[in-house]
Structures are given as C-alpha cells and as structure tokens.
C-alpha atoms as a PDB file:
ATOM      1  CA  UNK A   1     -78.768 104.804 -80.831  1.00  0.00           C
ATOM      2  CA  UNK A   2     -77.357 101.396 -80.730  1.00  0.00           C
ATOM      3  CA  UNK A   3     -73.464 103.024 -80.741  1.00  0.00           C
ATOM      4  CA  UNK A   4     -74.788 105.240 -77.706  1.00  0.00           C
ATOM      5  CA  UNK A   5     -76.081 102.401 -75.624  1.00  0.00           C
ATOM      6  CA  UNK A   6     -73.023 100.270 -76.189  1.00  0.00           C
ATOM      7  CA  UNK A   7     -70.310 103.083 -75.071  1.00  0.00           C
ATOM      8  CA  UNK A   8     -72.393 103.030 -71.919  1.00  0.00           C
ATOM      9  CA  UNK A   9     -72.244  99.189 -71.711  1.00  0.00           C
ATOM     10  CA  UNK A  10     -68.500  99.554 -72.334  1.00  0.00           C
ATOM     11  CA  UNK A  11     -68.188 102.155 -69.917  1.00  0.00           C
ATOM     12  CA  UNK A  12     -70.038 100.529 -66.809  1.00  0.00           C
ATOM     13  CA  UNK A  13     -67.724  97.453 -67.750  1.00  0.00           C
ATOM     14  CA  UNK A  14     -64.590  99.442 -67.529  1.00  0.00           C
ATOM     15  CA  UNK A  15     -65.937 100.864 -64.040  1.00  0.00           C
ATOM     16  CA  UNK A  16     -67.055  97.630 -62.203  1.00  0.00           C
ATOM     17  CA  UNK A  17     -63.391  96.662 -63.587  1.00  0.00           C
ATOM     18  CA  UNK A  18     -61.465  99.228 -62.177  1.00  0.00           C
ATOM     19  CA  UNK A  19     -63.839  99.001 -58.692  1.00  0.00           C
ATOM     20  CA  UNK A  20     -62.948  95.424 -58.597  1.00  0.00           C
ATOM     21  CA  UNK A  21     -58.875  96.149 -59.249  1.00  0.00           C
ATOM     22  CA  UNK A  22     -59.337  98.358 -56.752  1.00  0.00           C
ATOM     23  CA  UNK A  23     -60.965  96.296 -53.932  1.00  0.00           C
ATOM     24  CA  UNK A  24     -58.560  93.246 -54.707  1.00  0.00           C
ATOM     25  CA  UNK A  25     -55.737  95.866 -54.270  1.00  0.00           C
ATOM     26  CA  UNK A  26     -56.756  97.017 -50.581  1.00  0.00           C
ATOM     27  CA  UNK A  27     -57.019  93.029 -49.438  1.00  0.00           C
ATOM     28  CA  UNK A  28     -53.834  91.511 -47.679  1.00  0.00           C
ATOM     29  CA  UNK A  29     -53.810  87.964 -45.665  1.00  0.00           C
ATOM     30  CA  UNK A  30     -52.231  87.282 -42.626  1.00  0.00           C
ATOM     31  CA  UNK A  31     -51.261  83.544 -42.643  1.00  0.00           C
ATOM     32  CA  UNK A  32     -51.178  81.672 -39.447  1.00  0.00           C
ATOM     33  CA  UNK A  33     -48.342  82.143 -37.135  1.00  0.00           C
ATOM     34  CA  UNK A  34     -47.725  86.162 -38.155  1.00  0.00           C
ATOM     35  CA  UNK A  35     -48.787  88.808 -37.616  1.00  0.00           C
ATOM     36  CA  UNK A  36     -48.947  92.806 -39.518  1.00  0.00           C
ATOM     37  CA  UNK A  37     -48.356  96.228 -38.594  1.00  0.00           C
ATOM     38  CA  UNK A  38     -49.412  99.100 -41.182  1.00  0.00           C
ATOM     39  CA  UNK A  39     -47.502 101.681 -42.156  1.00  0.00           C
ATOM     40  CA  UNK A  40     -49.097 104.539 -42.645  1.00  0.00           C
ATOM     41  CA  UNK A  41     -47.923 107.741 -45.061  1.00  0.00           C
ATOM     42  CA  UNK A  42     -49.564 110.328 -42.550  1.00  0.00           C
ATOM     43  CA  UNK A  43     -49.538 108.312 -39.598  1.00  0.00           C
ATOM     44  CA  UNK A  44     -46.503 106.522 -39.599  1.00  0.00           C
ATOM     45  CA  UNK A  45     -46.366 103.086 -37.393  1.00  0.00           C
ATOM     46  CA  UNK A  46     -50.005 102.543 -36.270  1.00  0.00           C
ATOM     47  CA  UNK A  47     -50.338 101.037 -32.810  1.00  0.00           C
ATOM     48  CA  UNK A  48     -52.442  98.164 -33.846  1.00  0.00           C
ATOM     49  CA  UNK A  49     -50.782  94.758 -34.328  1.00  0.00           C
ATOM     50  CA  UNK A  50     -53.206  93.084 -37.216  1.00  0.00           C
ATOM     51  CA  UNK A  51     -54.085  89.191 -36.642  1.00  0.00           C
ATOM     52  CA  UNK A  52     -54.456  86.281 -38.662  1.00  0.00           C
ATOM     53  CA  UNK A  53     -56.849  86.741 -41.773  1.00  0.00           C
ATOM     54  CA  UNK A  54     -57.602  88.884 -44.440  1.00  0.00           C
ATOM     55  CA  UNK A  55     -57.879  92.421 -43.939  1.00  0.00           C
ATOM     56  CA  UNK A  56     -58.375  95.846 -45.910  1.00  0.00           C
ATOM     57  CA  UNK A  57     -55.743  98.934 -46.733  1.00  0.00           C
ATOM     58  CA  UNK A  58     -55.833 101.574 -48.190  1.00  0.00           C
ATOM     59  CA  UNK A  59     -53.770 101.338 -51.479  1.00  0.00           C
ATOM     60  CA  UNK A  60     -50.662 103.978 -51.997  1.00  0.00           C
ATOM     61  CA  UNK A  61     -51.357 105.156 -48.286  1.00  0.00           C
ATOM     62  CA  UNK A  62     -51.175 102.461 -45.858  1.00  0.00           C
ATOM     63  CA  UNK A  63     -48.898  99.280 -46.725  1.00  0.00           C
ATOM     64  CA  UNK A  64     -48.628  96.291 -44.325  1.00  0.00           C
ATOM     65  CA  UNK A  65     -45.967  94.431 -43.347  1.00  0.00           C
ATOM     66  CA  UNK A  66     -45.607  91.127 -42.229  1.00  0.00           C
ATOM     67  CA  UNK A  67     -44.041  89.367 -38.876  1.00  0.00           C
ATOM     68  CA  UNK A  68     -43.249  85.604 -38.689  1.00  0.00           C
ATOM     69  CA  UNK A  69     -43.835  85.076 -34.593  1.00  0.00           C
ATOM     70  CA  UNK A  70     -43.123  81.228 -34.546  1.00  0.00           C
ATOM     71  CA  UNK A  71     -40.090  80.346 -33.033  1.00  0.00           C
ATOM     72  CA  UNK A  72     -36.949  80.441 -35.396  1.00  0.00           C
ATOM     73  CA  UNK A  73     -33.365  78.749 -34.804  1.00  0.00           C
ATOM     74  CA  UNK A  74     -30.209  80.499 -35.024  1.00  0.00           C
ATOM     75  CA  UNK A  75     -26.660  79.917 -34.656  1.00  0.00           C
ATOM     76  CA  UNK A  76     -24.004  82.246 -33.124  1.00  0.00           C
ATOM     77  CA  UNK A  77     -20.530  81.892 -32.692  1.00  0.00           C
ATOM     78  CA  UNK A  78     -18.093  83.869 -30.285  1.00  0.00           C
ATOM     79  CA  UNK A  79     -14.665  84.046 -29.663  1.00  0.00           C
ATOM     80  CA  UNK A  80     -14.009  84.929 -25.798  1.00  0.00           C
ATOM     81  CA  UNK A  81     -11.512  84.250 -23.122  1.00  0.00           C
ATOM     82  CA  UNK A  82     -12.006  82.719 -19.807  1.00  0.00           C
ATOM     83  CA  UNK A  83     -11.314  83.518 -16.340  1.00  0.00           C
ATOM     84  CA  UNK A  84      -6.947  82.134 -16.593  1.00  0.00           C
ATOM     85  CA  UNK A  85      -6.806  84.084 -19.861  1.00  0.00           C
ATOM     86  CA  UNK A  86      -7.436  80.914 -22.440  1.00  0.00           C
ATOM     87  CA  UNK A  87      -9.093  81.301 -25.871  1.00  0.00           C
ATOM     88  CA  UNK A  88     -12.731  79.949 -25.582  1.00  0.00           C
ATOM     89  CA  UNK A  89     -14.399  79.134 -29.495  1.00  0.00           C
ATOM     90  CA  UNK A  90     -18.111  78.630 -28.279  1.00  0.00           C
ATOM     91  CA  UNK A  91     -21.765  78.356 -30.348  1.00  0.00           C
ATOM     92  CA  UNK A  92     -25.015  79.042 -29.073  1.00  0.00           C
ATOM     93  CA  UNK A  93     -27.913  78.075 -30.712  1.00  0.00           C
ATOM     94  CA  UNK A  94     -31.173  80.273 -29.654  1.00  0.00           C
ATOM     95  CA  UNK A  95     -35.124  79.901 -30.357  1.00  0.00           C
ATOM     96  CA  UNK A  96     -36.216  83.125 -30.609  1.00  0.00           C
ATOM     97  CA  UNK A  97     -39.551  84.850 -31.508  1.00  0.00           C
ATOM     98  CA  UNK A  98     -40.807  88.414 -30.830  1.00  0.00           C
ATOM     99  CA  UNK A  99     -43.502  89.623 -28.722  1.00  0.00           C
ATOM    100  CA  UNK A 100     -46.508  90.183 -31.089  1.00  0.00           C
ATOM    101  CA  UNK A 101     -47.597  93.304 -29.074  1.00  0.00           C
ATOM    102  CA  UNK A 102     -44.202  94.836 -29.331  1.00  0.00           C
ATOM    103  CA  UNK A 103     -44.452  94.443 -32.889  1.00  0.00           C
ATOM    104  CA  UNK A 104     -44.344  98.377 -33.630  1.00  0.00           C
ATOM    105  CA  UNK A 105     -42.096  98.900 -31.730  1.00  0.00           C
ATOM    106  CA  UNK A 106     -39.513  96.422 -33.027  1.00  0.00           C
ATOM    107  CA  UNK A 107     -40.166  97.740 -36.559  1.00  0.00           C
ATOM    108  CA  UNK A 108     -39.765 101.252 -35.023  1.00  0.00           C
ATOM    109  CA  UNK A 109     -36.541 100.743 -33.690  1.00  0.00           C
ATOM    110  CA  UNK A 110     -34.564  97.752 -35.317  1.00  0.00           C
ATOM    111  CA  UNK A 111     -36.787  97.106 -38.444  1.00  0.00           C
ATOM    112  CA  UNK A 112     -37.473  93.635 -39.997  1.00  0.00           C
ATOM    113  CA  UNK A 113     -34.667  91.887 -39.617  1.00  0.00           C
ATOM    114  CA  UNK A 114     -34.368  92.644 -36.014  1.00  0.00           C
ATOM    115  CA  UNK A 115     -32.414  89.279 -35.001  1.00  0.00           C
ATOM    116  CA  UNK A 116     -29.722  90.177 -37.312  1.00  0.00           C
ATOM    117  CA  UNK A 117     -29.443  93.478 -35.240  1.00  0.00           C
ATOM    118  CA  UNK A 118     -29.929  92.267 -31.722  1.00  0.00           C
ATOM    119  CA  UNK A 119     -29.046  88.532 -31.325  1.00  0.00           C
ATOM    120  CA  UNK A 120     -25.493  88.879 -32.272  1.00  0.00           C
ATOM    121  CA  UNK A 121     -25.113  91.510 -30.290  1.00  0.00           C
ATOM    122  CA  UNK A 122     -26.378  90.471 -26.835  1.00  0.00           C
ATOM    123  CA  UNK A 123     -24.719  87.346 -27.212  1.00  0.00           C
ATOM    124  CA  UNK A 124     -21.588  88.152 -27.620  1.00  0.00           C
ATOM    125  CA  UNK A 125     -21.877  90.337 -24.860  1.00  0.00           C
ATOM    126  CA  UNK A 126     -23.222  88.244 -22.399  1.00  0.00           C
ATOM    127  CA  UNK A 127     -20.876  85.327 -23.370  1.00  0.00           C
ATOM    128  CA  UNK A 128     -17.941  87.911 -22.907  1.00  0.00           C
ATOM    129  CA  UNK A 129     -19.380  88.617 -19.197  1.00  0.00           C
ATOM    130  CA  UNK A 130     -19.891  85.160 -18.025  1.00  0.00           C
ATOM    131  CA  UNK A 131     -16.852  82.762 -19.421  1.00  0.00           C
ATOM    132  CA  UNK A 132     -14.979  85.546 -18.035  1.00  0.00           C
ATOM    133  CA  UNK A 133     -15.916  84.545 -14.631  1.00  0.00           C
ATOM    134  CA  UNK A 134     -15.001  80.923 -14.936  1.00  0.00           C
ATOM    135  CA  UNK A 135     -11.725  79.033 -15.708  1.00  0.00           C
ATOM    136  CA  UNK A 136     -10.855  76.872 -18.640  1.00  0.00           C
ATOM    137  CA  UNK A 137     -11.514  73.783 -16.563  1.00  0.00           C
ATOM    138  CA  UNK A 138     -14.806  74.991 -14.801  1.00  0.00           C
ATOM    139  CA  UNK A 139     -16.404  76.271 -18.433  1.00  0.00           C
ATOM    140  CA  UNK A 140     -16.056  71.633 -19.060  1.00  0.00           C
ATOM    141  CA  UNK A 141     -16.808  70.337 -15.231  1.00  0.00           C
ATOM    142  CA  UNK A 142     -19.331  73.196 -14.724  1.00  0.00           C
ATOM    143  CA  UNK A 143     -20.939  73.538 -18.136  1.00  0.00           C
ATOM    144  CA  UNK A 144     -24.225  73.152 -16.940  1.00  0.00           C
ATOM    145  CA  UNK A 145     -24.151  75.952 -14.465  1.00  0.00           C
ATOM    146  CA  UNK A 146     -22.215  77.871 -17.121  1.00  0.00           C
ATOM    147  CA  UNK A 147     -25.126  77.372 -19.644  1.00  0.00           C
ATOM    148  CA  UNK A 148     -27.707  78.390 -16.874  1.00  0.00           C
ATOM    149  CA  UNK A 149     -26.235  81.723 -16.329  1.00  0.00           C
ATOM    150  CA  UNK A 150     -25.801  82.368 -20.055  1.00  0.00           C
ATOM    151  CA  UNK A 151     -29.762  81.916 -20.292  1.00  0.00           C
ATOM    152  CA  UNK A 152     -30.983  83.547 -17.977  1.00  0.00           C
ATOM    153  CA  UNK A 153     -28.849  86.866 -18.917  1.00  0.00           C
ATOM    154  CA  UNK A 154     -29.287  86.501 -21.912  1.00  0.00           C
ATOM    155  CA  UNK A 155     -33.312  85.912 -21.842  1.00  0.00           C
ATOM    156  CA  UNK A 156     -33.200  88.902 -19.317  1.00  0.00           C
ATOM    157  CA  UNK A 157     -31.289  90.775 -21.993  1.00  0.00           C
ATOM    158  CA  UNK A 158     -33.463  90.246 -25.053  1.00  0.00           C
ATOM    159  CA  UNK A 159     -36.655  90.923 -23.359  1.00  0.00           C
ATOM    160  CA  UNK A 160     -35.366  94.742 -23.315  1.00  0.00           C
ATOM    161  CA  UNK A 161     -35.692  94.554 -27.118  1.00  0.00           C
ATOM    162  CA  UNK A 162     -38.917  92.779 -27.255  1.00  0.00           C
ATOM    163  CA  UNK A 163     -37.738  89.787 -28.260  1.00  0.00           C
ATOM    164  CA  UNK A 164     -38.455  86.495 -26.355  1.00  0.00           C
ATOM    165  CA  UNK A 165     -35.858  83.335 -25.830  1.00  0.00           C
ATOM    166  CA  UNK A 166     -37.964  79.911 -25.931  1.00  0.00           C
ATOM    167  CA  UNK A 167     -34.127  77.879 -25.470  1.00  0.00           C
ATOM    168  CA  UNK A 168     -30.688  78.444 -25.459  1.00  0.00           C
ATOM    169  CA  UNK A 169     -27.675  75.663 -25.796  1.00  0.00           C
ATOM    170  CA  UNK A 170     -24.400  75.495 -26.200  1.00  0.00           C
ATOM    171  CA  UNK A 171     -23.324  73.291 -29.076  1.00  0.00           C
ATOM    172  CA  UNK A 172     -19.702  73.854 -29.265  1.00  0.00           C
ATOM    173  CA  UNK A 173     -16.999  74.547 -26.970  1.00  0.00           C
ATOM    174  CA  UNK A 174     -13.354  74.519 -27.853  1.00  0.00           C
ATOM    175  CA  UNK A 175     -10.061  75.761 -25.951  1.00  0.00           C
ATOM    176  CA  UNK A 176      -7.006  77.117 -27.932  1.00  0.00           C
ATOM    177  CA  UNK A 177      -4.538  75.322 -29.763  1.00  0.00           C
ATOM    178  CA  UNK A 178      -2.131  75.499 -26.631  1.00  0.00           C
ATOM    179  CA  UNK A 179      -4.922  74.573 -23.656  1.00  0.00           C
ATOM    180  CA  UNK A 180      -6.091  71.513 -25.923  1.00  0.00           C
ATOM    181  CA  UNK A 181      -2.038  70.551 -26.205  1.00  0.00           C
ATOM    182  CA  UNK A 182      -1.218  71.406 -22.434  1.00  0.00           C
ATOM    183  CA  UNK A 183      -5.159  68.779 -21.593  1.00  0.00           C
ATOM    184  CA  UNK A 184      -3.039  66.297 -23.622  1.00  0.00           C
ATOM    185  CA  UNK A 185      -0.059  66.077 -22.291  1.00  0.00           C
ATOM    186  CA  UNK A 186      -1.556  66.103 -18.435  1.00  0.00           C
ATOM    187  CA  UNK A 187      -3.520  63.139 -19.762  1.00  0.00           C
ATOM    188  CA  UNK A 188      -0.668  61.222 -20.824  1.00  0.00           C
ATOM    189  CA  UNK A 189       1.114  62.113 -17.120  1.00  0.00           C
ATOM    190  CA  UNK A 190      -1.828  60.913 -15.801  1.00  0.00           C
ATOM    191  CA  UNK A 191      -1.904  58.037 -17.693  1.00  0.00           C
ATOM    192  CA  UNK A 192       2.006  56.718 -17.003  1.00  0.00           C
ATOM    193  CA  UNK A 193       1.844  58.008 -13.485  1.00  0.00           C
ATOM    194  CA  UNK A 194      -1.142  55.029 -13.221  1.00  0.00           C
ATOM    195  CA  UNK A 195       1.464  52.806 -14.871  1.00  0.00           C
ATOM    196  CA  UNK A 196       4.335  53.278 -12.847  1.00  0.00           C
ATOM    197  CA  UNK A 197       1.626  52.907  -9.533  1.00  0.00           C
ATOM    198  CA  UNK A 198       0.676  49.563 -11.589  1.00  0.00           C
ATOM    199  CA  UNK A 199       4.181  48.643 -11.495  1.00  0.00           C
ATOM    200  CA  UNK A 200       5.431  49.668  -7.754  1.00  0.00           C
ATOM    201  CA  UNK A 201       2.245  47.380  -6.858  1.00  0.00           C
ATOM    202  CA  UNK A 202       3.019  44.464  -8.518  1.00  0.00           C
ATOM    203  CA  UNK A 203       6.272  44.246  -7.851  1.00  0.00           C
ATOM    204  CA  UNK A 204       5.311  44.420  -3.431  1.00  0.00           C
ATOM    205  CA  UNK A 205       2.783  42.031  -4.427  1.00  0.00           C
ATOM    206  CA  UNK A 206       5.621  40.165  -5.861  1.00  0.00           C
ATOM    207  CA  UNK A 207       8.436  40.841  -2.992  1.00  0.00           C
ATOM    208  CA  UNK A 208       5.271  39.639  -0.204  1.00  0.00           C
ATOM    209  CA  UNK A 209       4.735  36.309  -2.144  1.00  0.00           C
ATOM    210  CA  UNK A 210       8.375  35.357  -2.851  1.00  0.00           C
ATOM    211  CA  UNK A 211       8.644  36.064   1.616  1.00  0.00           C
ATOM    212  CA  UNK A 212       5.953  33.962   2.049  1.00  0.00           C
ATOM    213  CA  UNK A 213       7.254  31.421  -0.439  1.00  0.00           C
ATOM    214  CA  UNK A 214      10.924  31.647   2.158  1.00  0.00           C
ATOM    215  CA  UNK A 215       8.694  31.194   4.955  1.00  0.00           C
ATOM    216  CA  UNK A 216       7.384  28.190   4.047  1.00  0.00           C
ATOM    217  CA  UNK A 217      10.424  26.507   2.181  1.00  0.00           C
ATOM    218  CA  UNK A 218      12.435  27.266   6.026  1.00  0.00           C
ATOM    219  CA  UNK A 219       9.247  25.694   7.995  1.00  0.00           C
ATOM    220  CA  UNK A 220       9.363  22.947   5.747  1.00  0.00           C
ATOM    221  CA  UNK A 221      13.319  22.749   6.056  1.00  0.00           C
ATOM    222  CA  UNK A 222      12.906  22.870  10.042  1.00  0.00           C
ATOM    223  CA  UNK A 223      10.222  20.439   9.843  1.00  0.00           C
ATOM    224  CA  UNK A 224      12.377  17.769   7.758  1.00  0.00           C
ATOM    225  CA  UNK A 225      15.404  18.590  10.124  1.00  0.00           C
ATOM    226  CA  UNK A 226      13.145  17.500  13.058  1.00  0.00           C
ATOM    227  CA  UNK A 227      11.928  14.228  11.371  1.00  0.00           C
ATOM    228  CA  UNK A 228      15.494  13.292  10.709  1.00  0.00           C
ATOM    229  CA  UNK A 229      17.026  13.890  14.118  1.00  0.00           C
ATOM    230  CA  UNK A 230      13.608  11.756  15.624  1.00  0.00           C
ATOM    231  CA  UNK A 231      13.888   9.045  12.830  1.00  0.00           C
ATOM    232  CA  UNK A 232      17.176   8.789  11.681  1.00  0.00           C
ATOM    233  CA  UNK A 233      17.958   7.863   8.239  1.00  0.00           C
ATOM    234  CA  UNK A 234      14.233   6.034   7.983  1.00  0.00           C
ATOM    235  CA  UNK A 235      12.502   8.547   6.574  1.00  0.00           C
ATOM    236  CA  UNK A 236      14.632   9.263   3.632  1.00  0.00           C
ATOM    237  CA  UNK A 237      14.461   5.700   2.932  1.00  0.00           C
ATOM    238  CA  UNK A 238      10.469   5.889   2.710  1.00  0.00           C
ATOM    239  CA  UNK A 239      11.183   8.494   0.800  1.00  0.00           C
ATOM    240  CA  UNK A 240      13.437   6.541  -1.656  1.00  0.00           C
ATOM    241  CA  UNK A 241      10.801   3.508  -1.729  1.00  0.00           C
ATOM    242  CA  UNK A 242       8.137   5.716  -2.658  1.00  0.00           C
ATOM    243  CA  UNK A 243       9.976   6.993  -5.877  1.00  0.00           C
ATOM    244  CA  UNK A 244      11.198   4.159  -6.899  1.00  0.00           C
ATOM    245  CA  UNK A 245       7.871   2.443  -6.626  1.00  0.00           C
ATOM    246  CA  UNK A 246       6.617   5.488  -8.842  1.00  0.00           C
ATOM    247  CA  UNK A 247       9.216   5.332 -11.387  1.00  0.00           C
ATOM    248  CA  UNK A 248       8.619   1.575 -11.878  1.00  0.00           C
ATOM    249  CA  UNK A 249       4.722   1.691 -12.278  1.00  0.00           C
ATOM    250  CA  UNK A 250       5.345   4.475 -15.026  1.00  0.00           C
ATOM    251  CA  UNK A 251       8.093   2.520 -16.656  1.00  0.00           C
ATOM    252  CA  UNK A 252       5.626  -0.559 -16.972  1.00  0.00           C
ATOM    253  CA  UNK A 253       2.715   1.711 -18.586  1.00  0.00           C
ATOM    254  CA  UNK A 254       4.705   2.530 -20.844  1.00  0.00           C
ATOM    255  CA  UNK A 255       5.265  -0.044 -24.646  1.00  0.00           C
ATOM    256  CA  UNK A 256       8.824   1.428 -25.191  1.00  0.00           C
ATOM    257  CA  UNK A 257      10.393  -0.117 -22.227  1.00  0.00           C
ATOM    258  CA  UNK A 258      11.857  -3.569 -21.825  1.00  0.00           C
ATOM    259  CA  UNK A 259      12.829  -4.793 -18.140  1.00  0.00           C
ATOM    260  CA  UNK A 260      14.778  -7.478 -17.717  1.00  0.00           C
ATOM    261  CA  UNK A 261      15.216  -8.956 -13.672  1.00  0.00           C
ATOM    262  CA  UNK A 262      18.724  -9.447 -12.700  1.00  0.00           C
ATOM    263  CA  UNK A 263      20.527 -12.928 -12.866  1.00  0.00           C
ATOM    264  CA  UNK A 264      17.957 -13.949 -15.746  1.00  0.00           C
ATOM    265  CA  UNK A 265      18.559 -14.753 -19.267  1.00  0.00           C
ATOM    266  CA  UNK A 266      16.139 -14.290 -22.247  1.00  0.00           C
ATOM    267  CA  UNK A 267      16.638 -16.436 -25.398  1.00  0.00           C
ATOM    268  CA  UNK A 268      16.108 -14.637 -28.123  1.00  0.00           C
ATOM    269  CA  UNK A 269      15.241 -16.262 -31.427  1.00  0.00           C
ATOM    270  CA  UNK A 270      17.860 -15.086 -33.861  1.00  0.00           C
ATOM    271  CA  UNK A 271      18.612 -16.355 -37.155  1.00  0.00           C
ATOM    272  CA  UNK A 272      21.888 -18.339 -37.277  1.00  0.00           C
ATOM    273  CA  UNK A 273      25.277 -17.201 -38.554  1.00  0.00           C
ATOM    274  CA  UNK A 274      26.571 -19.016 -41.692  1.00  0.00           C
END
C-alpha cells in the first residue's frame, strides 16, 4: 500500500516537472530597444511585430527571433571617380535602424543581417551617382553640398528596404596618388609666384624711395647753390666754425686728449740725465 501511494507521489512529481519544463520553454523576453517576429512552421512569418516583455510560444512550432531597433554605426568605404575622371577614396559613416513595423518584411526578404545586405550596396551606388557629378576640386570647396545630396539619396534609397538613416557623414576623402601630387605642386607655384610678387614690390618700393632720396639731395644742392651766389663764401665759413666748435667740445670731454695752445711752453718735470 505504502509502495502504491509513493509511485503516485513520484509520478505527480515527474508531471508538475515536466508541466513546469514545459511552460519555462514557451517564455521568451524582449529586452528594451528590440523587438520579435515569430516564425511559424505552418504559418511562416506572422504579421505581428512582438514588443518589449515576456511573451509565450509554442515550443518546436513557433520560434522567435529577435531585432535590435536602436540606432547602430557603420562604416563604408568606396572607391569612385569624379566628374574630370580622378580617383576619389571616400568613407561614410551611417546610423541606421529599421522600421519596427517592417520587421517581417525585412526578415522576409534580406534576413537578419539585413545591413550587411543593403547598406553596402546603396552606398556605393549612390556615391558612384553623385561624385560623378562633381569635380575633384568641387567634391573639397563644395563638400557640404556634396554630403547633402549623398543623404538625402541615400535616406530616400534605404527607406525602399525598410530601413531608416538617423545621420550620414563623410569621414574621409582622399584623391589619387597623381591629383594629391599635381594639388602640391600648384601649391608650391602658388607659393613662389607670391614670392616673386614680394620681390617686384619691394624692389618699386625701393626704386620710388632712392627718386625721392635724388629729389631731395638736388633741392638741397639748388638750395646751397642759391645761398652761395647770395652770401658768398660766408656761409661755408659758418659752416667751418660750427665744426670746429664741435670737434673741440668733444675733444675736451674726452681724458685721452692733451691740448696744448700755440706759442706756449709746458715744463714738464722730468728726472735729470746723469
């Protein structure tokens, strides 16, 4: 009796067991920021796009899977030529995310790893397209409008596969090995062509001051002419004063400097000869 009533102990055991295997099997969460669509063995995609929480399937029929909808960075690097036939290296770095409603679609169609599929893809198209339409030049004076344009065709273009563009940028733009040389060398023209104006300049500025400097050495020559033909030989002799009046109060500042008047004698005490 005892035996009996513990195989049916043992037995309700092993079936609240298996119910509760069973129930924690069919339970999946949906963490914030994603979102699930269920696949369905009979069905196939359902419609529904599942929210945030935790939710019940049916095990071995239905399985769930999971879409991260917060926006994600990515990198992507093309090799196109502009408008006068140069090599353009250029990165764009995109925010993308997909519409959670399109969600079943986008599995449909491209599967999980739908950016791998599309965002290459459009990009390099659409980059293709637009550099094409501007010089090597314009793509570094114009790069704003450039960037606009590659946006907004390229935002129009991923919306076709359900997947929205929060930003696009372009991080890197380089020219071939020959543009970058050919930027270099105009540079340096530029820069001894600024020179050589340096030059031409200074050397008027030079010719103007040594004609002004004539100028006024032939006014002050007319000028000195004038003096002597109204004065005679007077003025030179002011002249003559003058400097000699300066040399002799410089000669008497000065300790190394002995002057002795004319007609005078100056006994000097000397020791006498044997």
């Amino acid at each position: 009796m005892a035996a009996q009533l513990f195989n049916r102990i043992g037995q309700v055991g092993l079936g609240l067991a298996l119910a509760g295997g069973v129930v924690n099997s069919a339970l999946y969460n949906v963490d914030g920021g994603h979102r699930a669509v269920i696949f369905d063995r009979f069905q196939g995609i359902k419609q529904m796009v599942v929210g945030e929480g935790t939710h019940f399937f049916i095990p071995w029929i239905q399985r769930p899977i999971i879409f991260d909808i917060r926006s994600q960075p990515r990198n992507v690097p093309v090799i196109t030529g502009s408008k006068d036939l140069q090599n353009v290296n250029i990165t764009l770095r995109i925010l993308f995310r997909p519409v959670p409603d399109q969600l079943p679609k986008i599995y449909t169609i491209l599967g999980v790893d739908y950016d791998d599929r599309v965002l290459p893809s459009i990009t390099t198209e659409v980059l293709k397209a637009v550099v094409a339409q501007f010089d090597a030049g314009e793509l570094i004076t114009q790069r704003e409008m450039v960037s606009q344009k590659v946006s907004d065709d390229l935002t129009e273009r991923a919306a076709q596969f359900g997947v929205i563009l929060d930003d696009i940028s372009i991080t890197h733009l380089t020219f071939g090995k020959e543009f970058t040389q050919a930027v270099e060398m105009k540079q340096v023209a530029q820069q001894e062509a600024e020179k050589a104006r340096f030059l031409v300049e200074k050397a008027e500025q030079q010719k103007k001051a040594s004609i002004i400097s004539a100028e006024g050495d032939a006014q002050a020559a007319e000028l000195l002419a004038k003096s002597f033909a109204e004065a005679g030989d007077g003025l030179v002799e002011l002249r003559r004063i003058e400097a000699a009046e300066d040399i002799a109060y410089q000669l008497s500042r000065s300790r190394q400097v002995a002057y002795l008047p004319a007609g005078q004698s100056t006994l000097l005490n000397l020791p006498a000869t044997p």
